[in-house]
Protein backbone atom coordinates (compact mmCIF):
# COMPACT_ATOMS: atom_id res chain seq x y z
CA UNK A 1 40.09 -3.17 44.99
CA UNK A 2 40.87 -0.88 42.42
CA UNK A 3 41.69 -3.77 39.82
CA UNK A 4 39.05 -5.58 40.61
CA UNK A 5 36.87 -1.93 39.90
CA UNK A 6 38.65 -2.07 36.60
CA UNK A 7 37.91 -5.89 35.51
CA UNK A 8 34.54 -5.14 36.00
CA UNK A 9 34.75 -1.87 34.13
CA UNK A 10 36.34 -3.94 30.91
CA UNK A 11 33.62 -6.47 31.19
CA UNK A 12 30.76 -4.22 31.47
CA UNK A 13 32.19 -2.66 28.07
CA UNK A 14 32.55 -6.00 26.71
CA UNK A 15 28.85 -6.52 27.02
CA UNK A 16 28.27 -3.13 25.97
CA UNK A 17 30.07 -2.88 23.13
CA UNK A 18 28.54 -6.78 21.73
CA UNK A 19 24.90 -5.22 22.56
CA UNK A 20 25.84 -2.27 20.20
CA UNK A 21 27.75 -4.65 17.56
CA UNK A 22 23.93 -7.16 17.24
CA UNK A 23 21.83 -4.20 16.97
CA UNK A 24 24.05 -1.90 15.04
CA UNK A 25 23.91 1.07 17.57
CA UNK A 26 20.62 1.78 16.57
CA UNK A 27 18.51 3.59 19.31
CA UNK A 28 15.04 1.63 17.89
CA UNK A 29 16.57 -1.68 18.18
CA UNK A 30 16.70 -3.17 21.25
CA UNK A 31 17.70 -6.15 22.84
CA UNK A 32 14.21 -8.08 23.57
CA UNK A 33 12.82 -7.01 19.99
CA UNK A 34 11.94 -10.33 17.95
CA UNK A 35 13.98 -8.71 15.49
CA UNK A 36 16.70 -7.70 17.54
CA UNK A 37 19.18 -11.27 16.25
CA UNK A 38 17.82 -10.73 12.62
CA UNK A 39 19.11 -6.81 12.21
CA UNK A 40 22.53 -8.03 13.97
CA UNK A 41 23.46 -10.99 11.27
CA UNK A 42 22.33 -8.58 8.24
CA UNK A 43 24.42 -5.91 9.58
CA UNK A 44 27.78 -8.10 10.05
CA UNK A 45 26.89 -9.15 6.64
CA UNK A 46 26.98 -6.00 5.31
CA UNK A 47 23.23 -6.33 3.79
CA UNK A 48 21.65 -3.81 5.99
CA UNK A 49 22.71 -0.42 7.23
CA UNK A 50 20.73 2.53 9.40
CA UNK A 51 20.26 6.36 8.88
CA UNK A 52 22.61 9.51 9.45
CA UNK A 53 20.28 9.85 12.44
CA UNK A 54 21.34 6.79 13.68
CA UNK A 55 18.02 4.79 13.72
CA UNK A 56 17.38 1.90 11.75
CA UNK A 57 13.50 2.50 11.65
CA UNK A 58 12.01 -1.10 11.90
CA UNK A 59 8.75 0.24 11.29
CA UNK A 60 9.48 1.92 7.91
CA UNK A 61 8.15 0.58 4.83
CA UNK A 62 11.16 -1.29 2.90
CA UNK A 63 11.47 0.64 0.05
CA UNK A 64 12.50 -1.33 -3.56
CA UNK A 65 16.05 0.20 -3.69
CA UNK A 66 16.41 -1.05 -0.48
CA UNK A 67 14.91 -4.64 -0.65
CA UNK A 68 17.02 -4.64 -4.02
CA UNK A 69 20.21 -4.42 -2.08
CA UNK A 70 19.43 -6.76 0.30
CA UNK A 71 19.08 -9.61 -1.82
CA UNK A 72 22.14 -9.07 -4.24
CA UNK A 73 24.64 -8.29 -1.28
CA UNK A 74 23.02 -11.43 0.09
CA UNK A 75 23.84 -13.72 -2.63
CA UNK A 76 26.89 -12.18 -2.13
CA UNK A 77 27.84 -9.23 -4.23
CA UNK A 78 29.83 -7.66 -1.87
CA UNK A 79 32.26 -5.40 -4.02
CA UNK A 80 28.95 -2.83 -5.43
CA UNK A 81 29.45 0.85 -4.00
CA UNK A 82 27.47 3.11 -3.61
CA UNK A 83 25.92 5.66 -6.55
CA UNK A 84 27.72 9.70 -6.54
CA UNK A 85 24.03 11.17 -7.29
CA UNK A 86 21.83 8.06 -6.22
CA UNK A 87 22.93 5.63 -3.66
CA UNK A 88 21.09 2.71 -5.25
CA UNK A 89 22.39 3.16 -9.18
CA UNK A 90 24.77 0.65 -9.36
CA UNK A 91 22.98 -1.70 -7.23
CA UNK A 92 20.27 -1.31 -10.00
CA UNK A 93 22.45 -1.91 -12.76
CA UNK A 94 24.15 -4.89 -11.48
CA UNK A 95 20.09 -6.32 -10.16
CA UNK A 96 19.72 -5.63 -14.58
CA UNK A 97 22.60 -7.41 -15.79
CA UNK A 98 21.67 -10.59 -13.24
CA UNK A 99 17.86 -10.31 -15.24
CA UNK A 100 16.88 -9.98 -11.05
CA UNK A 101 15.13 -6.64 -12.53
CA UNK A 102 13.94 -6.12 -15.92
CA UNK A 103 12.90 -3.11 -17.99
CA UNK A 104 9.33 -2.80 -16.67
CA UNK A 105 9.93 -2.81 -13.19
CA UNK A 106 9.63 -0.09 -11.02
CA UNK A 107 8.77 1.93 -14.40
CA UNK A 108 7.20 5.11 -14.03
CA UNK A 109 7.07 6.21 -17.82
CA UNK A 110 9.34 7.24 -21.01
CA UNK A 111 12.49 5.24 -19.54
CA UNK A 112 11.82 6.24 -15.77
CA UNK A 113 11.63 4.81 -12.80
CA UNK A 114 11.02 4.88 -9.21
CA UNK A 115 13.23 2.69 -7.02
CA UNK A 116 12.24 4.66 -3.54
CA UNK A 117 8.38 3.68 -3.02
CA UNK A 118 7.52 0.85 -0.84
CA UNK A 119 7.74 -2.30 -2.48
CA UNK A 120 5.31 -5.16 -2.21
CA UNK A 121 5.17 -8.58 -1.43
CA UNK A 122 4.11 -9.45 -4.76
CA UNK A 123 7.27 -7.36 -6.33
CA UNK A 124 9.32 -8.95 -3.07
CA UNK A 125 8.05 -12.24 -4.50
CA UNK A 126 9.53 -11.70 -7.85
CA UNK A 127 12.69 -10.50 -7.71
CA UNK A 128 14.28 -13.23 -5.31
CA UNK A 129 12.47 -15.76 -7.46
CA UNK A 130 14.24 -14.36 -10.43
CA UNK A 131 17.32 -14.03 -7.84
CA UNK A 132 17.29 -18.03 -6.97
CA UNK A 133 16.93 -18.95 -10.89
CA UNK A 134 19.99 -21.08 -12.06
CA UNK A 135 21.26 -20.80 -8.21
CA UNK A 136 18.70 -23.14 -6.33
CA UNK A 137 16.55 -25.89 -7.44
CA UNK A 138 13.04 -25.37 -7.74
CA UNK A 139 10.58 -26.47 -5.38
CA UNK A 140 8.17 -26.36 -7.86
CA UNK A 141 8.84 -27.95 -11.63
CA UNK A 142 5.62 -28.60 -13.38
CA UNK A 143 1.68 -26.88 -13.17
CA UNK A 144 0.19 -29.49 -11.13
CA UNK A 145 3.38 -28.72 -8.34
CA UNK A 146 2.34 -25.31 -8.73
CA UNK A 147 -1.38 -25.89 -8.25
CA UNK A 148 -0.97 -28.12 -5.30
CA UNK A 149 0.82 -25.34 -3.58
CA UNK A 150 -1.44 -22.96 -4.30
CA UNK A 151 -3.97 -24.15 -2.32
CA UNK A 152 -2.35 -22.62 0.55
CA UNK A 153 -2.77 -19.37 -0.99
CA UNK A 154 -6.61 -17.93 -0.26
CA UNK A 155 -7.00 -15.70 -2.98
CA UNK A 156 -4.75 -17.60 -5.61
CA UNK A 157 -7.41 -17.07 -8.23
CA UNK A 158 -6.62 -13.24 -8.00
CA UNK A 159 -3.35 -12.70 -7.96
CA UNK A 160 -2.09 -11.72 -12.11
CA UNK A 161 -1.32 -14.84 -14.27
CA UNK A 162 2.37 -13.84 -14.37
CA UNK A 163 2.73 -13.12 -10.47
CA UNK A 164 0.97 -16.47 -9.52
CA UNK A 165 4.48 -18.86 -10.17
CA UNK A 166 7.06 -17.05 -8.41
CA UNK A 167 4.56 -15.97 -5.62
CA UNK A 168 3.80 -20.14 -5.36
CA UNK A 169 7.55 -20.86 -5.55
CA UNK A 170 9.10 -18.44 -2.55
CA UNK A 171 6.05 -19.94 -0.54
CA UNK A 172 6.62 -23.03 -1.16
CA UNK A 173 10.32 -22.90 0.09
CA UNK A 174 9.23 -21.29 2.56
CA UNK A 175 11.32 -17.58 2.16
CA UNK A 176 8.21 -15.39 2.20
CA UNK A 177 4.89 -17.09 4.03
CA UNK A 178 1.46 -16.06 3.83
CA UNK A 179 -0.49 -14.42 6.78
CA UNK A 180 -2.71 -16.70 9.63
CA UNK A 181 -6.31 -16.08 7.46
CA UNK A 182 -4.47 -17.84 4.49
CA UNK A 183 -3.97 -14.81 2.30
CA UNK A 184 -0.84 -13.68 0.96
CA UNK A 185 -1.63 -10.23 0.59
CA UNK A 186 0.64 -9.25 -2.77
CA UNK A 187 -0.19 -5.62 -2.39
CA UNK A 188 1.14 -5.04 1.05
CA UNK A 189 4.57 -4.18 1.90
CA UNK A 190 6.96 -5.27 4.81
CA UNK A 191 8.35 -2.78 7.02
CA UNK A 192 12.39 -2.41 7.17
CA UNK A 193 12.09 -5.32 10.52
CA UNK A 194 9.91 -8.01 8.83
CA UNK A 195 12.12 -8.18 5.57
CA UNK A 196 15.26 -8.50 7.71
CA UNK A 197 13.58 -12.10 8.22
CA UNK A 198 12.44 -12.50 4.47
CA UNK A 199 16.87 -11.75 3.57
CA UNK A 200 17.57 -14.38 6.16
CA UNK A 201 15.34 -17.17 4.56
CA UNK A 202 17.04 -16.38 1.05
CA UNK A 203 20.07 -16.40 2.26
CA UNK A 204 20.00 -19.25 5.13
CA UNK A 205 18.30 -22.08 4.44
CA UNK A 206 17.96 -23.43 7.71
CA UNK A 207 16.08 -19.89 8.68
CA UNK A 208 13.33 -20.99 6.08
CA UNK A 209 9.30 -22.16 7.24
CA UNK A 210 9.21 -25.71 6.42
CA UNK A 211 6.15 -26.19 3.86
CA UNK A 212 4.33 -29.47 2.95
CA UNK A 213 2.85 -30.11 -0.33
CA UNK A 214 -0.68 -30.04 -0.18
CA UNK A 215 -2.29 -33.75 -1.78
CA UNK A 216 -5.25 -31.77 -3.32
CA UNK A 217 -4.30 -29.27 -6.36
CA UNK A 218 -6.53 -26.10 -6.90
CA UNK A 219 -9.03 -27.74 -8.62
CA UNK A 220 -10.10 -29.79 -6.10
CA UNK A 221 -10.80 -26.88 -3.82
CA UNK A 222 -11.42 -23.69 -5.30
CA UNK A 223 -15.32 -24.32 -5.70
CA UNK A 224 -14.71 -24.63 -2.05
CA UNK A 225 -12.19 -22.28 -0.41
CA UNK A 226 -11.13 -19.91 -2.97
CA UNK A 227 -12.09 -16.27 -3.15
CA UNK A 228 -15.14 -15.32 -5.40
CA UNK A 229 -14.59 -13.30 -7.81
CA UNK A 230 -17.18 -10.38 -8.30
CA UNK A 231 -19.33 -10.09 -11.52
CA UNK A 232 -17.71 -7.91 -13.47
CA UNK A 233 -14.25 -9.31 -12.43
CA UNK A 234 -13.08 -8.28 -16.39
CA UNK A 235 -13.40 -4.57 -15.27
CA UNK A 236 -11.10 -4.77 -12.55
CA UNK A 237 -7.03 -4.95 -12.96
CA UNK A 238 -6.85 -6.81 -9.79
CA UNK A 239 -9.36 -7.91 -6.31
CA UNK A 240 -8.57 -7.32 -3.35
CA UNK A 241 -10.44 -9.84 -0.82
CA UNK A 242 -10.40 -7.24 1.64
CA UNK A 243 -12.81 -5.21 0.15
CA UNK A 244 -16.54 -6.29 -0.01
CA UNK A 245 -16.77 -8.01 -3.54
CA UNK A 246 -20.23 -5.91 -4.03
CA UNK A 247 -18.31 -2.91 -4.40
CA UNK A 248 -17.04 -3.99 -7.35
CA UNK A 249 -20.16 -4.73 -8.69
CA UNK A 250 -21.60 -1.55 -8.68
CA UNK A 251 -22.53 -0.26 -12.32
CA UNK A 252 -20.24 3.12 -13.05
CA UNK A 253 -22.03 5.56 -12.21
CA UNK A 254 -21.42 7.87 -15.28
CA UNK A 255 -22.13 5.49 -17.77
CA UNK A 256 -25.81 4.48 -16.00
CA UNK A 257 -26.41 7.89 -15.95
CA UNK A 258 -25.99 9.10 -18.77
CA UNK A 259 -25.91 5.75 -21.15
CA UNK A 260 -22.25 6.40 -22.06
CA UNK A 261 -19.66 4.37 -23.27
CA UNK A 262 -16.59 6.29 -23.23
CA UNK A 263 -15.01 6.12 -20.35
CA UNK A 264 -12.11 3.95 -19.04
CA UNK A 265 -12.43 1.23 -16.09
CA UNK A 266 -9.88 0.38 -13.72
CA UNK A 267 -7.98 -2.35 -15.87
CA UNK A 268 -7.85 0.36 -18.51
CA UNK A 269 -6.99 2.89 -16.55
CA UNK A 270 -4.38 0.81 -14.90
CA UNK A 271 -2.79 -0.20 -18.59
CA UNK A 272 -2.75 3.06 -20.26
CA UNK A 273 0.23 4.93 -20.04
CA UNK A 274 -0.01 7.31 -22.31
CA UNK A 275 -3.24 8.69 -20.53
CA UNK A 276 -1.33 8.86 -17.48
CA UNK A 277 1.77 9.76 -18.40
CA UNK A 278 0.45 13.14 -18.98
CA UNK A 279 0.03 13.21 -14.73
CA UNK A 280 3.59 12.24 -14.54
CA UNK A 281 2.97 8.04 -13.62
CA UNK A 282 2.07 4.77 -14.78
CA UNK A 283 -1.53 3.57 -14.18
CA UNK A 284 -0.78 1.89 -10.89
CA UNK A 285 0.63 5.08 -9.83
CA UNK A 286 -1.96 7.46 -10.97
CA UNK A 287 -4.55 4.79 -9.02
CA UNK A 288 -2.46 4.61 -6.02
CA UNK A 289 -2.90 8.75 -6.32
CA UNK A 290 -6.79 8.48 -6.21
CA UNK A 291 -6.49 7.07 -3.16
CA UNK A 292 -4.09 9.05 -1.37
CA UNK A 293 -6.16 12.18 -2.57
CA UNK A 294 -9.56 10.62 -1.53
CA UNK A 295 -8.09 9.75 1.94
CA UNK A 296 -6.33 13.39 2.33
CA UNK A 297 -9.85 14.97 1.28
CA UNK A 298 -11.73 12.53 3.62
CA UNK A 299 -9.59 13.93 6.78
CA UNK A 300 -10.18 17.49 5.97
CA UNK A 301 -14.13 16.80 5.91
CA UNK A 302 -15.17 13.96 7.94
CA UNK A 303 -12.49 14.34 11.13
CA UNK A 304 -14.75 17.18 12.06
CA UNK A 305 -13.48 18.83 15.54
CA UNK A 306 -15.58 22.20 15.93
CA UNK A 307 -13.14 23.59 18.44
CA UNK A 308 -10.81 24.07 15.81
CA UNK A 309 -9.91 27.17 14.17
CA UNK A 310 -12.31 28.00 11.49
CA UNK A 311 -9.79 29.04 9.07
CA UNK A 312 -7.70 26.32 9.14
CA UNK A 313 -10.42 23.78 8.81
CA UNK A 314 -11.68 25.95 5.87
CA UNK A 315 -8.65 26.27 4.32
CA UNK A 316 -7.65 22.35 4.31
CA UNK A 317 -11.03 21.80 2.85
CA UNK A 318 -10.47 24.08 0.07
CA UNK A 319 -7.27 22.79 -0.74
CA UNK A 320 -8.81 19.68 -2.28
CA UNK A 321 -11.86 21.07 -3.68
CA UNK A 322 -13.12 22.34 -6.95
CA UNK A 323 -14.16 26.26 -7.21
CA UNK A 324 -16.71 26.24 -9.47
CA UNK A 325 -21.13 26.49 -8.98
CA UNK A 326 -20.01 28.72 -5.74
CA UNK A 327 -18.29 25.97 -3.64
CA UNK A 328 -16.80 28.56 -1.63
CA UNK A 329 -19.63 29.58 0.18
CA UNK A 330 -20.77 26.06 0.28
CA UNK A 331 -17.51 25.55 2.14
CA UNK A 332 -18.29 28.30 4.41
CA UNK A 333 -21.50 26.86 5.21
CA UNK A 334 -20.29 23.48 5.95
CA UNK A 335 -17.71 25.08 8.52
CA UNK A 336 -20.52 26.55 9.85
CA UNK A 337 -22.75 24.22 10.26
CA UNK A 338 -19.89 22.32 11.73
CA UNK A 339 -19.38 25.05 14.53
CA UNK A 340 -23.31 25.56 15.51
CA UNK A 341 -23.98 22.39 15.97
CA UNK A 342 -20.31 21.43 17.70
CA UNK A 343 -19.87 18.64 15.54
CA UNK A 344 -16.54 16.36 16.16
CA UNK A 345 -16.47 13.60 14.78
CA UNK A 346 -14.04 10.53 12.89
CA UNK A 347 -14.54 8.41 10.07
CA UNK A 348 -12.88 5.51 8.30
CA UNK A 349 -12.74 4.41 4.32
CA UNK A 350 -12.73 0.95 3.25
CA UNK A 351 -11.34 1.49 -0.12
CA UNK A 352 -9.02 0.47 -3.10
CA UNK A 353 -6.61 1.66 -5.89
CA UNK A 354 -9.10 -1.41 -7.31
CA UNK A 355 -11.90 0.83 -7.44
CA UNK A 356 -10.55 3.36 -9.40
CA UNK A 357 -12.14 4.52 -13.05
CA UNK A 358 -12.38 7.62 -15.27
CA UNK A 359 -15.97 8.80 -15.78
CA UNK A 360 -16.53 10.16 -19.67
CA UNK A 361 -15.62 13.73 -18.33
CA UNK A 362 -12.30 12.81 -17.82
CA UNK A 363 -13.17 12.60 -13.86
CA UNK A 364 -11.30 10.26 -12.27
CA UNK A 365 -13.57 7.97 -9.50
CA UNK A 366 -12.60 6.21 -6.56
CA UNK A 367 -15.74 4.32 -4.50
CA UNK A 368 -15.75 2.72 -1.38
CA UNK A 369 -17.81 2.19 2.13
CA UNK A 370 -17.48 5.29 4.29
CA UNK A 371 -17.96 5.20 7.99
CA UNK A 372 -18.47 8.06 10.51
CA UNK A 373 -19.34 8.13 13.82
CA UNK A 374 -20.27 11.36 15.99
CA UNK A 375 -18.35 11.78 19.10
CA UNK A 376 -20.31 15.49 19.65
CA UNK A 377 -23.08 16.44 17.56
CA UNK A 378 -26.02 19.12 19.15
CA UNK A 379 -28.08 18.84 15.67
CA UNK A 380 -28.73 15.26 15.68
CA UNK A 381 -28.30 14.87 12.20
CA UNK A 382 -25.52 13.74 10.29
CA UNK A 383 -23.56 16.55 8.40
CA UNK A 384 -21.67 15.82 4.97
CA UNK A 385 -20.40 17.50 2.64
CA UNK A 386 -22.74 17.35 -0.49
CA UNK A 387 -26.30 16.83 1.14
CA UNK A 388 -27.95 16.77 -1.76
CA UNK A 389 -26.63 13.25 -2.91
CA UNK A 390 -25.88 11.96 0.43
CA UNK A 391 -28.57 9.51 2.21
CA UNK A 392 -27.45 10.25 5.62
CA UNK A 393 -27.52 13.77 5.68
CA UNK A 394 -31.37 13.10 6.55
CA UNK A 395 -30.38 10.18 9.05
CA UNK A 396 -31.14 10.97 13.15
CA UNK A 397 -28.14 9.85 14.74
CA UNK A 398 -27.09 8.64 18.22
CA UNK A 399 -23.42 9.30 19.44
CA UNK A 400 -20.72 7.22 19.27
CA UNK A 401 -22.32 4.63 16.73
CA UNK A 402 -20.96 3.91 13.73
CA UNK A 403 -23.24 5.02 10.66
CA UNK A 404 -21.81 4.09 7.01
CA UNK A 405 -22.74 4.63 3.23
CA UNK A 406 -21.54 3.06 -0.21
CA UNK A 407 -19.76 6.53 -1.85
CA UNK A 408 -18.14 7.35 -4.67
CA UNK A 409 -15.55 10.59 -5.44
CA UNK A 410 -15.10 12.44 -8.65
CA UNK A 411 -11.66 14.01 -8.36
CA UNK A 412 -11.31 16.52 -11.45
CA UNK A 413 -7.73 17.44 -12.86
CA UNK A 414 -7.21 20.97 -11.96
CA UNK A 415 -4.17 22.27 -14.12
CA UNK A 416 -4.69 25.80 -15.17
CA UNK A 417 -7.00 26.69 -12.02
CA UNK A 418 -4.80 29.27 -9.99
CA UNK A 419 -7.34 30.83 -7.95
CA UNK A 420 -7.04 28.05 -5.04
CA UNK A 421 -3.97 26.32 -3.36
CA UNK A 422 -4.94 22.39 -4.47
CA UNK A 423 -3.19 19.16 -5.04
CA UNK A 424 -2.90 17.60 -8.48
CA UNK A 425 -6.15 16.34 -8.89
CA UNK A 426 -9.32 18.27 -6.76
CA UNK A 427 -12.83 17.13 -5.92
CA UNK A 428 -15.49 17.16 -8.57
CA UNK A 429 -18.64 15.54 -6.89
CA UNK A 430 -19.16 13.05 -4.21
CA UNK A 431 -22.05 10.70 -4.52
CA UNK A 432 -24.10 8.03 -2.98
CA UNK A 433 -24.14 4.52 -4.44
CA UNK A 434 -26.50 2.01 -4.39
């Protein structure tokens, strides 16, 4: 009995210790998670590896150091260690020499860069296009190849002139697809799970989506199925077909107002490093910041929740606003108009680095569609933040329903202002737009 006991005892670690080997010991990867096979071949392969904590976090946005290692152990460089100071270094030199980077990726300004934010499709798209050059024929070998498979790709017409071939060629050999409403989606990101099946299609060909070439070419069907651009499409560094295309079309504000010319829109903004260099990033980093400050502002005003502490909902609102024309008591009275009236409430932003300009003050502007619905509201009136601008501060309002205004936020930089705790940039104004 007792060997028997023990046979059973070796198998059970048998099938144990294979479990641990496919998902790498990871406590979030299980057996039963659709990538579950994926993470098991990349680790044997040495491509992908976890964290000291002993996670692998599938749900993590794959970061461009990261996706860079993937592909160029992949295609097998096998013999790169790892960095003394920074992990990545010498996976970035060696992704140089190749040409899989160049000079102006990743680039943050004056010769640096940042290899640790999330990377996006359309980068994704790029570097194993440059990565399969000279290695693997080309799907695609002429513009009328290229414009046949575009077709698959909704918003084609919007993607940047030098993005739309190797975008077109890793679709069309099927390593990374587009999504079920036919966009692509360049500007998204993968998390750490979904590019474990991106490194599989590079590396395996049999893992890759089979594609047909379309019979029609773009111009046969972008009258038809492509995405319209808005108006003023010149203005604009890039679309995004997620946002309303009227937003785009709004005139800036500043300029209306005031019949000014000098200020910068978002393509400029976007292309001028030296302006925003002096905020430590490129353009598309100094846009991406707009947002994240807009959003970070928006949670300290518009998730109202009266039953918190009045201090700490005063002091998170402070944090991203401007002290100047006596905001601080207009802070106070927001907070307590907030707590009379036992306002809670939640809001959402449809928004865009895309909608980012500088105003002729040298305010930098995000717009967008704000939503906010009350879950608990005793005044029956809507409360924002700058009522004198705002067309729903006048609005009756029923709970739980969804109310929502075209807006636009000046964020003013606020070096040299010590009085209040902010972030780099602060709130100026916020306006309605029609």
């Amino acid at each position: 009995m007792r060997k028997i006991m023990m046979i059973v005892v070796l198998l059970m670690g048998i099938i144990i210790n294979n479990s641990v080997i496919a998902s790498g010991g990871f406590a979030d990867v299980k057996e039963g998670d659709w990538y579950y096979g994926g993470v098991g071949r990349l680790i044997e392969k040495g491509i992908v590896a976890g964290f000291p904590d002993g996670t692998f976090k599938p749900s993590s946005s794959v970061q461009a150091d990261q996706f860079i290692k993937m592909v160029l152990v992949g295609l097998g460089n096998t013999d790169i260690q790892n960095g003394t100071e920074y992990w990545a270094s010498n996976y970035i030199s060696k992704a140089k020499e190749l040409n899989i980077l160049t000079l102006e990726d990743f680039m943050i300004y004056h010769g640096n860069y940042n290899y640790t934010r999330a990377i996006t499709r359309e980068e994704m798209a790029i570097i194993i296009s440059r990565a399969l050059t000279g290695t693997e024929a080309n799907v695609i070998n002429n513009i009328e190849d290229q414009k046949a498979y575009a077709t698959l790709i909704k918003e084609y017409s919007l993607i940047l002139e030098t993005s739309k071939s190797p975008i077109a060629e890793v679709y069309a050999k099927g390593i990374l697809m587009g999504y079920p409403d036919g966009y692509f989606k360049p500007y998204k990101g993968l998390t750490r799970a979904e590019a474990t099946t991106v490194i599989l299609r590079l590396i395996d060909v049999s893992e890759r989506a089979q594609v047909t070439k379309p019979t029609k070419t773009i111009d046969d069907v972008e009258d038809e199925e492509s995405v319209a651009l808005p108006k003023n499409a010149a203005d604009f560094y890039r679309i995004n077909p997620e946002v309303p295309t009227y937003l785009y079309e709004y005139a800036y504000n500043q300029k209306a107002k005031y019949d000014m010319d000098y200020f910068m829109t978002n393509k400029e903004v976007y292309n001028d490093l030296n302006y925003s260099s002096s905020y430590g990033g490129t353009g598309r980093q100094l846009l991406g910041k707009i947002k994240k400050y807009a959003t970070e502002y928006l949670d300290a005003v518009y998730n109202m929740d009266y039953t918190k502490d009045s201090t700490v909902i005063r002091d998170a609102i402070r944090y991203h606003f401007n002290d100047v024309y006596g905001n601080e008591k207009f802070v106070d009275d927001y907070v307590k108009t907030m707590k009379d009236n036992k306002v809670i409430s939640k809001y959402e932003f449809l928004t865009d680095d895309s909608l980012v300009y500088q105003d002729s003050t040298g305010g930098v502007r995000i717009r967008g569609k704000l939503k906010i619905m009350y879950l608990s509201n005793n005044g029956g009136k809507c409360v924002t933040f700058d009522n004198t601008t705002n067309d729903l501060y006048n609005i009756p309002i029923e709970l739980n329903k969804w109310y929502e205004q075209d807006v636009e936020f000046r964020f003013s930089n606020a070096f040299g202002q010590s009085l209040w705790t902010r972030t780099e940039f602060v709130l100026g104004a916020e306006y309605s737009i029609k």
